[in-house]
PDB file of N, CA and C in Angstrom:
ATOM      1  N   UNK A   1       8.113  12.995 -15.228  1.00  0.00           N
ATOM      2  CA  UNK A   1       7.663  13.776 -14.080  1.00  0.00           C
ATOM      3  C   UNK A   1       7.537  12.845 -12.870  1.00  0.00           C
ATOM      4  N   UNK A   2       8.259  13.084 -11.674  1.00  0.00           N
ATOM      5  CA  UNK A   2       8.422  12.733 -10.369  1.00  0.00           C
ATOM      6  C   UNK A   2       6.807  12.692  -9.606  1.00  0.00           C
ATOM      7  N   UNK A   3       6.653  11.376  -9.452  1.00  0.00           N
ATOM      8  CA  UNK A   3       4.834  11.681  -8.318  1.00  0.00           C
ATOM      9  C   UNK A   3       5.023  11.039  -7.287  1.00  0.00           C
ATOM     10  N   UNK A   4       4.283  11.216  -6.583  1.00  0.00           N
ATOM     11  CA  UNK A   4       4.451  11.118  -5.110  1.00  0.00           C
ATOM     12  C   UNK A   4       4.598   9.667  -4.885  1.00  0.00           C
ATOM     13  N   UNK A   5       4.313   8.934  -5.386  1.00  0.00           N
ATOM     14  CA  UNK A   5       4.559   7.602  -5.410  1.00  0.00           C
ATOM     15  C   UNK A   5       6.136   7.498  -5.783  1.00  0.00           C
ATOM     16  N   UNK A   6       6.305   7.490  -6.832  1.00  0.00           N
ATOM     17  CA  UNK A   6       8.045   7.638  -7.103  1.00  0.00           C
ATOM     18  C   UNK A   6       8.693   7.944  -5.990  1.00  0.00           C
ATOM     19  N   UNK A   7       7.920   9.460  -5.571  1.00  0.00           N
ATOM     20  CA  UNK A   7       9.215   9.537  -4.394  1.00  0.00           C
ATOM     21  C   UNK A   7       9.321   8.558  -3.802  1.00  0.00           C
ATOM     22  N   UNK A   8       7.858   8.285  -3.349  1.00  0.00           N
ATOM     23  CA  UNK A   8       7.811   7.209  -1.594  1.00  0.00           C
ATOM     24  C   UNK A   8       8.970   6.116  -2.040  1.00  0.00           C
ATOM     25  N   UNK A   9       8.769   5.634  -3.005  1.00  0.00           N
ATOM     26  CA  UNK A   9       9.442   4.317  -3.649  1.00  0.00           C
ATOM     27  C   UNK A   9      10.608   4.147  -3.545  1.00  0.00           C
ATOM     28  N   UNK A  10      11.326   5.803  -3.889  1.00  0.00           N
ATOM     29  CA  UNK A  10      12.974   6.127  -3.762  1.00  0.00           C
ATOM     30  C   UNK A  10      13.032   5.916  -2.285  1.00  0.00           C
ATOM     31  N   UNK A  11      12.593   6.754  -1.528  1.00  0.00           N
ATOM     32  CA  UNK A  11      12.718   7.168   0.007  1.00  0.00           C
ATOM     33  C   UNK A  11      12.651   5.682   0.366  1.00  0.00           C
ATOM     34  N   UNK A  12      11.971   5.131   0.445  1.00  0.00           N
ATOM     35  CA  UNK A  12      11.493   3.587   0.525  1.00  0.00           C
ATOM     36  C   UNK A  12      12.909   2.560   0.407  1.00  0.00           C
ATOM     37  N   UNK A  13      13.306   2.413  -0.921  1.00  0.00           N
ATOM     38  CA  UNK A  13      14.397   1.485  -1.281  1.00  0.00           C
ATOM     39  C   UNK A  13      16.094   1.785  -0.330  1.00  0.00           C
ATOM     40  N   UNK A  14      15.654   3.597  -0.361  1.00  0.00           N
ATOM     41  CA  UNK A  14      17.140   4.040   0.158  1.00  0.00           C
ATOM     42  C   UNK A  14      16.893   3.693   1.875  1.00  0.00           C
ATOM     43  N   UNK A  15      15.623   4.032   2.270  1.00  0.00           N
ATOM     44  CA  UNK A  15      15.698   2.993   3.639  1.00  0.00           C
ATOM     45  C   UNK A  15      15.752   1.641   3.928  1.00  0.00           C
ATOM     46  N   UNK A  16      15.362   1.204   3.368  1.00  0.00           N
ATOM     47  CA  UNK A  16      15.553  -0.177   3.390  1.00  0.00           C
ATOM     48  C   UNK A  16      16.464  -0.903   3.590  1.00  0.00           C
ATOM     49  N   UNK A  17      18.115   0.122   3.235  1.00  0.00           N
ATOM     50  CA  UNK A  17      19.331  -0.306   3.628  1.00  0.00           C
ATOM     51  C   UNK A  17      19.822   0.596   4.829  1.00  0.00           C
ATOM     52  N   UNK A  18      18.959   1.405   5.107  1.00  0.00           N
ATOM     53  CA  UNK A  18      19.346   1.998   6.661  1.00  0.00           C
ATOM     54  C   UNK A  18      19.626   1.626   7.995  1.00  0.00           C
ATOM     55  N   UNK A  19      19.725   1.836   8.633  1.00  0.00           N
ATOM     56  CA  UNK A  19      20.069   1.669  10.134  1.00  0.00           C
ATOM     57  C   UNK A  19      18.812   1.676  10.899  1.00  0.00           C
ATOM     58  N   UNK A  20      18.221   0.014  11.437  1.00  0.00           N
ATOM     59  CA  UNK A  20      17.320  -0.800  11.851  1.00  0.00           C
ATOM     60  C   UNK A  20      16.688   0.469  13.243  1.00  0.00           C
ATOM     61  N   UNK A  21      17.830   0.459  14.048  1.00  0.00           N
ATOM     62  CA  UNK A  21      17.867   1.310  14.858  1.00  0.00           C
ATOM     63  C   UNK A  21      16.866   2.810  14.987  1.00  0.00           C
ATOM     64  N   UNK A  22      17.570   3.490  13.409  1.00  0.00           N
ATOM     65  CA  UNK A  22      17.271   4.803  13.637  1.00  0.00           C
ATOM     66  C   UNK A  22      15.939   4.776  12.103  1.00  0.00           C
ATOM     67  N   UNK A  23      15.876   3.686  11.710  1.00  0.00           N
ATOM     68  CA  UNK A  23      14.539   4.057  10.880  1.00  0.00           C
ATOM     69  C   UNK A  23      13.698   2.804  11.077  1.00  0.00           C
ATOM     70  N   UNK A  24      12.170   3.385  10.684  1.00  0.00           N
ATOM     71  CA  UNK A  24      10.904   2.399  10.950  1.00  0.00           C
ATOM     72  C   UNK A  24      11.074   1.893  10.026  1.00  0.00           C
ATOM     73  N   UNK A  25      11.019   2.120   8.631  1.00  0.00           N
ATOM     74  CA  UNK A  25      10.963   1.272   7.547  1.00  0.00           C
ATOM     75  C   UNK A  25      12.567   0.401   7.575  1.00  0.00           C
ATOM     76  N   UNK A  26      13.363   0.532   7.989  1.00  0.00           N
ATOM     77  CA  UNK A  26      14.482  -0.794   7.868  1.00  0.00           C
ATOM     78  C   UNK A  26      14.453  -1.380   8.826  1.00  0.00           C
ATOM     79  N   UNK A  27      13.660  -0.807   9.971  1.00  0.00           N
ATOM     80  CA  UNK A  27      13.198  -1.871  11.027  1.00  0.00           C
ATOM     81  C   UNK A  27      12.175  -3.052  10.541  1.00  0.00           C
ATOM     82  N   UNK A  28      11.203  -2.484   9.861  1.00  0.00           N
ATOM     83  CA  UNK A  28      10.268  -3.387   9.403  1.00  0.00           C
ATOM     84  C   UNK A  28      10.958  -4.704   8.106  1.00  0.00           C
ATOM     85  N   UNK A  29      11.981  -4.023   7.280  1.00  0.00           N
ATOM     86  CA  UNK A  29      12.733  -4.883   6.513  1.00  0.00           C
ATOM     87  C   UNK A  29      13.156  -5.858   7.227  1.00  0.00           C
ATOM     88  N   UNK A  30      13.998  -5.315   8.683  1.00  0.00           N
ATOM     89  CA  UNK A  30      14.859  -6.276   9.031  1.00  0.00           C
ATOM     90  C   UNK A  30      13.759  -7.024   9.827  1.00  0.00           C
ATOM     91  N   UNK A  31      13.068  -7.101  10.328  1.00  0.00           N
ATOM     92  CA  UNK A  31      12.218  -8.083  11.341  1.00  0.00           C
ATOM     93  C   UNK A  31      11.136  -9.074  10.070  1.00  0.00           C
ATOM     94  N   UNK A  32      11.401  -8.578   8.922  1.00  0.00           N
ATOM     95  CA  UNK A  32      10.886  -9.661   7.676  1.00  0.00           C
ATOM     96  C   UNK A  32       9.641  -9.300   6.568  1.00  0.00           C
ATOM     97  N   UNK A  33       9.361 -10.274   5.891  1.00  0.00           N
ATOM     98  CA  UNK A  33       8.512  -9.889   5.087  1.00  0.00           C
ATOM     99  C   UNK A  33       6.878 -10.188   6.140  1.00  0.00           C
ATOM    100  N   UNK A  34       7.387 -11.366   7.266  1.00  0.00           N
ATOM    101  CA  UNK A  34       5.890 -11.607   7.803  1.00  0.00           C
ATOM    102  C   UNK A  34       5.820 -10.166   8.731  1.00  0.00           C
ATOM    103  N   UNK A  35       6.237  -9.750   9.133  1.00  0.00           N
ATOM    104  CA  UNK A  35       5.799  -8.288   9.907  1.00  0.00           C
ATOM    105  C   UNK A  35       5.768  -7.616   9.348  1.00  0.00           C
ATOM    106  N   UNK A  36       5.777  -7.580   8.281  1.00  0.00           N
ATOM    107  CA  UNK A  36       5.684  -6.326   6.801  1.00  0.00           C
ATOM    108  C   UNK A  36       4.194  -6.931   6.615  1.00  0.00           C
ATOM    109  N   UNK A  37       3.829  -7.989   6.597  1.00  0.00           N
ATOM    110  CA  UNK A  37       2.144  -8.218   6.214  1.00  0.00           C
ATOM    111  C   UNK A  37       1.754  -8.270   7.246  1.00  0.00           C
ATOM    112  N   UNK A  38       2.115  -8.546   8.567  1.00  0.00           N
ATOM    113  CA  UNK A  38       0.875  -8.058   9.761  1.00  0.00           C
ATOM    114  C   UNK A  38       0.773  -6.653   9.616  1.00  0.00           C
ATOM    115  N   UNK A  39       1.707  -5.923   9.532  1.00  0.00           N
ATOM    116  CA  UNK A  39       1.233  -4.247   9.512  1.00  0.00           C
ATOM    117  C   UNK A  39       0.594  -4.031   8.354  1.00  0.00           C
ATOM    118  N   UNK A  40       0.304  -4.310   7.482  1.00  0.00           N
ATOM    119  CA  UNK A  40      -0.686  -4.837   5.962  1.00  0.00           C
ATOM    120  C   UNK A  40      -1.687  -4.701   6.660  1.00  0.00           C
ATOM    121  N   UNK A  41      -2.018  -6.257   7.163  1.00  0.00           N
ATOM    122  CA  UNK A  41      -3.403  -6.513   7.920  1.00  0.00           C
ATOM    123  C   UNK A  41      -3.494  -5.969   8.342  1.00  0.00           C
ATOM    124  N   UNK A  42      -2.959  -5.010   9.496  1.00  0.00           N
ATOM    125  CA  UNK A  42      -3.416  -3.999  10.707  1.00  0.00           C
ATOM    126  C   UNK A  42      -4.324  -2.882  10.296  1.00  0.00           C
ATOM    127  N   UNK A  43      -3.160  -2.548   8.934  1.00  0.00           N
ATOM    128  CA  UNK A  43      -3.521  -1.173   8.470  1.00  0.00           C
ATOM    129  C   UNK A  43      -5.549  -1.338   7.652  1.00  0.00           C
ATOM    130  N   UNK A  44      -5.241  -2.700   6.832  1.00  0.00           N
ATOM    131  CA  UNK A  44      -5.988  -2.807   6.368  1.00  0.00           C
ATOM    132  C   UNK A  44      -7.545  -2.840   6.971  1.00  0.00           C
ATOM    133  N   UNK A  45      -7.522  -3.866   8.019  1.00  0.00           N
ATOM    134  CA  UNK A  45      -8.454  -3.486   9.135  1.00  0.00           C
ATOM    135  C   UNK A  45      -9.079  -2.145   9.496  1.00  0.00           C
ATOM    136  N   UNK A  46      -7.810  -1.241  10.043  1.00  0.00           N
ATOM    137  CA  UNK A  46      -8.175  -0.288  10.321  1.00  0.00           C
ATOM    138  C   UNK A  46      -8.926   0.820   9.188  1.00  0.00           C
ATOM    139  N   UNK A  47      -8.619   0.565   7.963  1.00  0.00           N
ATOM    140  CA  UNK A  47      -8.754   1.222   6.904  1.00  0.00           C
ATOM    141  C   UNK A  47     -10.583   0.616   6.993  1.00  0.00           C
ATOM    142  N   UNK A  48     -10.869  -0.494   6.621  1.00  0.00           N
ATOM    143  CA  UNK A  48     -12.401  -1.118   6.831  1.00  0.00           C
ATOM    144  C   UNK A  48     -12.858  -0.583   7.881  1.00  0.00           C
ATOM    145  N   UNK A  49     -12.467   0.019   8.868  1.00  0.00           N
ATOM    146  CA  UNK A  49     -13.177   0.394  10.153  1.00  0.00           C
ATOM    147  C   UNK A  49     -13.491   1.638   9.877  1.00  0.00           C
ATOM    148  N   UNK A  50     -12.725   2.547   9.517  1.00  0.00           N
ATOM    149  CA  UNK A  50     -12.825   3.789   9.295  1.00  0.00           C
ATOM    150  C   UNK A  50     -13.829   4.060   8.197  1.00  0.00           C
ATOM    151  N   UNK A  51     -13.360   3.386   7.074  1.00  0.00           N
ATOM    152  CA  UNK A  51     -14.791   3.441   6.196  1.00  0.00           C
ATOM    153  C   UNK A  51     -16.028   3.436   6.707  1.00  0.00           C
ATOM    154  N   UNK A  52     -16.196   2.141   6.920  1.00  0.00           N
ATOM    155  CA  UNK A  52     -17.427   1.795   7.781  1.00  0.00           C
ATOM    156  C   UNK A  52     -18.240   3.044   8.545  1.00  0.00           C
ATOM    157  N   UNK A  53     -17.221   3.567   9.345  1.00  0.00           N
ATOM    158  CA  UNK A  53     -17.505   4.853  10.020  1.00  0.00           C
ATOM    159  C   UNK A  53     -17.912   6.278   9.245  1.00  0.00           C
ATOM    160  N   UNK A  54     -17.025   6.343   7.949  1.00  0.00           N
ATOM    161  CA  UNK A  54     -17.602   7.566   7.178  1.00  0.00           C
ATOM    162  C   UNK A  54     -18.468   7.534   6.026  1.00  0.00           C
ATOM    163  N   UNK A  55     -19.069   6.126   5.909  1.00  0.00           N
ATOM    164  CA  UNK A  55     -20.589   6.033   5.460  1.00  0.00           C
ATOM    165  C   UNK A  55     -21.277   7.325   5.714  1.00  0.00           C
ATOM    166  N   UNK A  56     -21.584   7.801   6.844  1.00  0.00           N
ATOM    167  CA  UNK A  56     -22.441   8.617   7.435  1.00  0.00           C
ATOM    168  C   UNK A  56     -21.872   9.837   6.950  1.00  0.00           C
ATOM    169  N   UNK A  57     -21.170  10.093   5.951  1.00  0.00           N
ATOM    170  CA  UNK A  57     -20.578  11.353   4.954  1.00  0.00           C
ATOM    171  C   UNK A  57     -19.915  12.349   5.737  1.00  0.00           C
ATOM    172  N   UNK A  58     -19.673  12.255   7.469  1.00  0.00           N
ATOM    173  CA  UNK A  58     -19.401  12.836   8.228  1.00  0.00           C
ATOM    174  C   UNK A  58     -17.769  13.221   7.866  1.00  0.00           C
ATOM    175  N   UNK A  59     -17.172  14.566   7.516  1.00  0.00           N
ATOM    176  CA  UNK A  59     -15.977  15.107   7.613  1.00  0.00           C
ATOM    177  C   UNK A  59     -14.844  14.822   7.961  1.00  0.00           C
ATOM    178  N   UNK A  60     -15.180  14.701   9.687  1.00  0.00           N
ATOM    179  CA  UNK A  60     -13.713  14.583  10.298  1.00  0.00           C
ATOM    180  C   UNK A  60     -14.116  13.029  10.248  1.00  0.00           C
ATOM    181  N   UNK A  61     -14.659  11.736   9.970  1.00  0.00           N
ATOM    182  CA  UNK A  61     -14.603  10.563   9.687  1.00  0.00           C
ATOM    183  C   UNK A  61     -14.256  10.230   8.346  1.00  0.00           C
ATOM    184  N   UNK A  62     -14.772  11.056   7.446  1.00  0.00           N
ATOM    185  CA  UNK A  62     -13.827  10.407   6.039  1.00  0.00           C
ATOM    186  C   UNK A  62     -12.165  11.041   6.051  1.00  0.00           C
ATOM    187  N   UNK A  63     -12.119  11.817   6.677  1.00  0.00           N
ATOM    188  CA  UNK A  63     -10.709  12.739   6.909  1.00  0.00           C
ATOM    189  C   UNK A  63      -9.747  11.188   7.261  1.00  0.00           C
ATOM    190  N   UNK A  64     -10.597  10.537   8.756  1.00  0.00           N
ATOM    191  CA  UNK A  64     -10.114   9.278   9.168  1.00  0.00           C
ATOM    192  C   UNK A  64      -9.891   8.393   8.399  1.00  0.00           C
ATOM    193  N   UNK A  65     -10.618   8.291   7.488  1.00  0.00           N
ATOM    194  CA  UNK A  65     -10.519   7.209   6.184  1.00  0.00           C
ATOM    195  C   UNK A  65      -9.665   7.609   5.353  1.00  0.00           C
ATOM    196  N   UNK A  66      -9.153   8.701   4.903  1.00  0.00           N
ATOM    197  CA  UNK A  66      -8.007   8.847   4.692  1.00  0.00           C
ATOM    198  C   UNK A  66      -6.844   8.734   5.247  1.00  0.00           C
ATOM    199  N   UNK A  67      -6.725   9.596   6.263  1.00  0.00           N
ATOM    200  CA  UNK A  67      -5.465   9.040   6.882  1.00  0.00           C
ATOM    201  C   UNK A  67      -5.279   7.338   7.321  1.00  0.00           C
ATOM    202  N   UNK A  68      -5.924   6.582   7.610  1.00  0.00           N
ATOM    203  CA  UNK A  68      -6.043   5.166   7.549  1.00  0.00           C
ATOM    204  C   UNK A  68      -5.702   4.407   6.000  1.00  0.00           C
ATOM    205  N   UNK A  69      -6.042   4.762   4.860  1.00  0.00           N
ATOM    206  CA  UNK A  69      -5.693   4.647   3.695  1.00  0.00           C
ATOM    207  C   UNK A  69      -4.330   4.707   3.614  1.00  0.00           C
ATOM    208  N   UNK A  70      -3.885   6.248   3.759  1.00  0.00           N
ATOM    209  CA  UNK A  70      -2.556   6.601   3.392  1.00  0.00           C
ATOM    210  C   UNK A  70      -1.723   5.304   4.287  1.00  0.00           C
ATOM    211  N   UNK A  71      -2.150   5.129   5.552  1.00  0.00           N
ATOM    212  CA  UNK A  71      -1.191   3.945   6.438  1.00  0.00           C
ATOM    213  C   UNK A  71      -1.122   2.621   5.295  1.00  0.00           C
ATOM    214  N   UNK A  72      -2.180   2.065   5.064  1.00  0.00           N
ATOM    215  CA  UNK A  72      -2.762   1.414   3.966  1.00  0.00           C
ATOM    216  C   UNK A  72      -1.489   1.331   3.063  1.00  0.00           C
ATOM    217  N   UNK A  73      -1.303   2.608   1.864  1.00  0.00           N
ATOM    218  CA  UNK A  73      -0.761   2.411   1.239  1.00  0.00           C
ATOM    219  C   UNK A  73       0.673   2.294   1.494  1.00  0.00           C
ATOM    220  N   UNK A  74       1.291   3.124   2.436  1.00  0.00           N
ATOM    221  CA  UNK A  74       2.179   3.276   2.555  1.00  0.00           C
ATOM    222  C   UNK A  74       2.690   2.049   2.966  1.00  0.00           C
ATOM    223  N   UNK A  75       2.562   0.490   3.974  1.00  0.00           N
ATOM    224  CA  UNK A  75       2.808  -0.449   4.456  1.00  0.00           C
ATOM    225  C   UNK A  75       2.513  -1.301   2.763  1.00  0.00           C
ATOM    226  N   UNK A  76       1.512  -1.408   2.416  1.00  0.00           N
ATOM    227  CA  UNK A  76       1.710  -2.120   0.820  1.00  0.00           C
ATOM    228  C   UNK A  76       2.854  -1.506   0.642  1.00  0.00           C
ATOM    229  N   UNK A  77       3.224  -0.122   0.429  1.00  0.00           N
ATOM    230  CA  UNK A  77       4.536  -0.054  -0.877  1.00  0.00           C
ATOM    231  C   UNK A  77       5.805  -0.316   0.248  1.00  0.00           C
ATOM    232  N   UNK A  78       5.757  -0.817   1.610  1.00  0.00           N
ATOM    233  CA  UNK A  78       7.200  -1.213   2.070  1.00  0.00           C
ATOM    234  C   UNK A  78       6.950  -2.989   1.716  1.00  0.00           C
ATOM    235  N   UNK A  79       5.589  -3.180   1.765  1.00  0.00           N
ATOM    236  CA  UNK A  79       5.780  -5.049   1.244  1.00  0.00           C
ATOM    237  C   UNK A  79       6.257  -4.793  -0.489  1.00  0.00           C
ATOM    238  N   UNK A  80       6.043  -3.801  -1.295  1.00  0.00           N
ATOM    239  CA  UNK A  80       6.067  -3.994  -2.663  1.00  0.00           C
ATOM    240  C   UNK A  80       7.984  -3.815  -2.316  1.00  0.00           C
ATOM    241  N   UNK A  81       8.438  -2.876  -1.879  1.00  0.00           N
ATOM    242  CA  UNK A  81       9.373  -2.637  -1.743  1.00  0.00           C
ATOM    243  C   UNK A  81      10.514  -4.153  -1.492  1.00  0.00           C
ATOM    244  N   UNK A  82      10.303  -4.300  -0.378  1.00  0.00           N
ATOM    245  CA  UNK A  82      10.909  -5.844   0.618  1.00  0.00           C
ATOM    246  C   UNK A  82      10.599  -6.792  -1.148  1.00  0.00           C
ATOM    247  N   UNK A  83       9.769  -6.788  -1.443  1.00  0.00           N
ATOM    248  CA  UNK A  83      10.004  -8.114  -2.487  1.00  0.00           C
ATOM    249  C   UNK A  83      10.397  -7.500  -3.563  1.00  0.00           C
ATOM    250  N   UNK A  84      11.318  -6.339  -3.933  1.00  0.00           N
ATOM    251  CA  UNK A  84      12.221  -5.539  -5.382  1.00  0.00           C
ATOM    252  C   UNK A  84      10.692  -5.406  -6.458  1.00  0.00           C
ATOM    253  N   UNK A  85       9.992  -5.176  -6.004  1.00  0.00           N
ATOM    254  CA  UNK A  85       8.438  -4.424  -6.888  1.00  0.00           C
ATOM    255  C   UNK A  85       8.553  -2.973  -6.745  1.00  0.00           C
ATOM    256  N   UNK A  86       8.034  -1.951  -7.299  1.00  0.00           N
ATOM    257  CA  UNK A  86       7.531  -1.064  -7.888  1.00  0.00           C
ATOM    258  C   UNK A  86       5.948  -0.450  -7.413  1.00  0.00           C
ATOM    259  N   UNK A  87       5.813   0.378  -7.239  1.00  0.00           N
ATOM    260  CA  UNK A  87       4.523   1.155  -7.805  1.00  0.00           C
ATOM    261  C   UNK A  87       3.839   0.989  -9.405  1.00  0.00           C
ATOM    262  N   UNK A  88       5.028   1.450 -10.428  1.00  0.00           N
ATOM    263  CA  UNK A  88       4.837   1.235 -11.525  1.00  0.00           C
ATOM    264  C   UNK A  88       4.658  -0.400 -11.894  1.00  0.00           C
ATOM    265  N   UNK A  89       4.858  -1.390 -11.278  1.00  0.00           N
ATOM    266  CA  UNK A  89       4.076  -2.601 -11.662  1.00  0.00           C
ATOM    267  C   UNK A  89       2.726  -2.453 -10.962  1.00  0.00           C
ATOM    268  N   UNK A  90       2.176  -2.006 -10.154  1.00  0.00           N
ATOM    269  CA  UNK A  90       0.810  -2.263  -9.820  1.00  0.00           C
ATOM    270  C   UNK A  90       0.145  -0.805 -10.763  1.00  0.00           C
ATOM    271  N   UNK A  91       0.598  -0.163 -10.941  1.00  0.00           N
ATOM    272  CA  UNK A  91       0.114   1.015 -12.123  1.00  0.00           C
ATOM    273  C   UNK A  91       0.066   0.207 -13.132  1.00  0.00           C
ATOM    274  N   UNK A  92       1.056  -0.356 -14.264  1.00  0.00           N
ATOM    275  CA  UNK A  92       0.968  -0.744 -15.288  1.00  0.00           C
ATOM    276  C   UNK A  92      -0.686  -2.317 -15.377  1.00  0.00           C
ATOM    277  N   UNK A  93      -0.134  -2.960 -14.263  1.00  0.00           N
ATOM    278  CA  UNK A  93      -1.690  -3.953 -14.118  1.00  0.00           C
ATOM    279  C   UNK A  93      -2.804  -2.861 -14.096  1.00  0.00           C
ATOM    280  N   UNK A  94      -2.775  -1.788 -13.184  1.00  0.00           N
ATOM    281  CA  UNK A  94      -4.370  -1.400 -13.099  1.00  0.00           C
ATOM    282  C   UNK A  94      -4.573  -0.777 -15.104  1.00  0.00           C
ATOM    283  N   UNK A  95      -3.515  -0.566 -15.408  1.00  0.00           N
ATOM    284  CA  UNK A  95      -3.326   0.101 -16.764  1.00  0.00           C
ATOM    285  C   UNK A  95      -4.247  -0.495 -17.596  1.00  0.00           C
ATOM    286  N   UNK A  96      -3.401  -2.096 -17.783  1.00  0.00           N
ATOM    287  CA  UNK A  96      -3.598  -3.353 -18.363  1.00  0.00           C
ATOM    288  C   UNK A  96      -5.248  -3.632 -18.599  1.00  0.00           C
ATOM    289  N   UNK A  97      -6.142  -3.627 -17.318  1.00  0.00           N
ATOM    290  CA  UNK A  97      -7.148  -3.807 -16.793  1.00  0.00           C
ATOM    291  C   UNK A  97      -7.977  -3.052 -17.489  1.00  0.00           C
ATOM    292  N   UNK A  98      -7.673  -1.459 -18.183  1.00  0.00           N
ATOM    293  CA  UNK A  98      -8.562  -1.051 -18.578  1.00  0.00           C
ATOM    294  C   UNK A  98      -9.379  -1.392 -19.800  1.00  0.00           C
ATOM    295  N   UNK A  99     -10.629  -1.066 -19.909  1.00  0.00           N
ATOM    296  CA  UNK A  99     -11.563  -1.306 -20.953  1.00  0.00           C
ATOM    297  C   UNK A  99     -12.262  -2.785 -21.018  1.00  0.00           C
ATOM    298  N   UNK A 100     -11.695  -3.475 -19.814  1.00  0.00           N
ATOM    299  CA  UNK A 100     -11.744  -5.064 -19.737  1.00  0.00           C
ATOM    300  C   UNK A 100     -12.484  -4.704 -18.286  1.00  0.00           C
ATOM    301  N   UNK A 101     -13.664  -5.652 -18.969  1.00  0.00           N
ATOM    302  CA  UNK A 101     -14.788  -5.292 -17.559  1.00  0.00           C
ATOM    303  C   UNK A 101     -14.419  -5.957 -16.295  1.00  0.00           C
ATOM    304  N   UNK A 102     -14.562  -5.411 -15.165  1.00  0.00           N
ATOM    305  CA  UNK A 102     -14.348  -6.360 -13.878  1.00  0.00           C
ATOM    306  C   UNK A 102     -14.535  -7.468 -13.962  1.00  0.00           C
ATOM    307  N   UNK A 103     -15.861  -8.575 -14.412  1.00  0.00           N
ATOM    308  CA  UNK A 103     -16.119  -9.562 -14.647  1.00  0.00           C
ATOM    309  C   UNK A 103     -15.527 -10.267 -16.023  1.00  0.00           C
ATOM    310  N   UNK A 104     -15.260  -9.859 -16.535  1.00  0.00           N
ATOM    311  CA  UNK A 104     -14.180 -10.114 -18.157  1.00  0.00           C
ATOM    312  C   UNK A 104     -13.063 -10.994 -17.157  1.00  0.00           C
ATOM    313  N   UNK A 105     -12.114  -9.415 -16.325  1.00  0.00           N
ATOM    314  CA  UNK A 105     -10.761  -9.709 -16.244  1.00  0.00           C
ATOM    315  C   UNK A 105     -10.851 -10.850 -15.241  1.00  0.00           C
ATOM    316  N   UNK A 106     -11.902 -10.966 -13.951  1.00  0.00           N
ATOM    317  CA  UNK A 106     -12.177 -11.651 -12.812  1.00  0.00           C
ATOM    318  C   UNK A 106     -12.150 -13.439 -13.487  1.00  0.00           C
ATOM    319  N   UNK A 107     -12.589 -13.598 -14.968  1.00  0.00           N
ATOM    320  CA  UNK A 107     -12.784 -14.497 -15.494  1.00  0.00           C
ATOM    321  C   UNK A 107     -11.705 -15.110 -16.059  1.00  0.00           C
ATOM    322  N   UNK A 108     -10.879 -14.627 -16.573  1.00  0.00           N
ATOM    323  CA  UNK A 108      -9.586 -14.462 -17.023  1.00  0.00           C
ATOM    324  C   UNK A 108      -8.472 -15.551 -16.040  1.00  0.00           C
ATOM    325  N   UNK A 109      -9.012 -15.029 -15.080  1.00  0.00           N
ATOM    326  CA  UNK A 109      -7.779 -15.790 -14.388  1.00  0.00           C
ATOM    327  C   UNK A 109      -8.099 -16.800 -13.253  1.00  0.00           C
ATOM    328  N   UNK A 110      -8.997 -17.168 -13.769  1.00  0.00           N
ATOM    329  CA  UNK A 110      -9.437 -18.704 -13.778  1.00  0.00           C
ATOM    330  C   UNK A 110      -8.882 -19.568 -15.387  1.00  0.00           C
ATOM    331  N   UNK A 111      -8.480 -19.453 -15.865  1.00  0.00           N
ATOM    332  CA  UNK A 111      -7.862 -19.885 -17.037  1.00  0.00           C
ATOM    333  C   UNK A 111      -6.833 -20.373 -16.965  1.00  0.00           C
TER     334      UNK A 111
END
């Protein structure tokens, strides 16, 4: 079964060889992997800001925290993309992770 991630991933890879010009995501390929992580950081920022803001359980501010998220994810899966990664590798780690306490796995890899 096809999830929304899959798609993005397809849509994602098949831009990636597109025309710099007429798409954002093969623009972002072609100008590199470091402007693929400033828009990371950007997003990410903005994503902490917005949170921050819908503490106060307020509606149209967690609404913001979502849509700031979705930017979020979507700029991770063009960096997962740019380096031939997957969704399904960061699924299969969070997979991995289960039943293994935060502080277990956090310990782990100091090893």
């Amino acid at each position: 079964m096809s999830t929304v991630l899959d798609e993005l991933a397809a849509v994602l890879a098949e831009r990636k060889q597109a025309d710099p010009d007429s798409s954002y995501v093969a623009s972002l390929h072609k100008k590199g992997l470091n402007k693929i992580l400033e828009k990371v950081g950007e997003e990410c920022t903005e994503t902490i800001l917005a949170a921050k803001d819908a503490e106060d359980q307020d509606d149209v501010k967690k609404q913001a925290l979502v849509y700031e998220t979705a930017d979020l994810w979507f700029h991770s899966m063009v960096m997962l993309s740019h380096l031939d990664l997957h969704p399904d590798d960061i699924l299969s780690e969070l997979q991995r992770r289960f039943n293994l306490s935060g502080l277990e796995e956090k310990s782990s890899r100091n090893k």
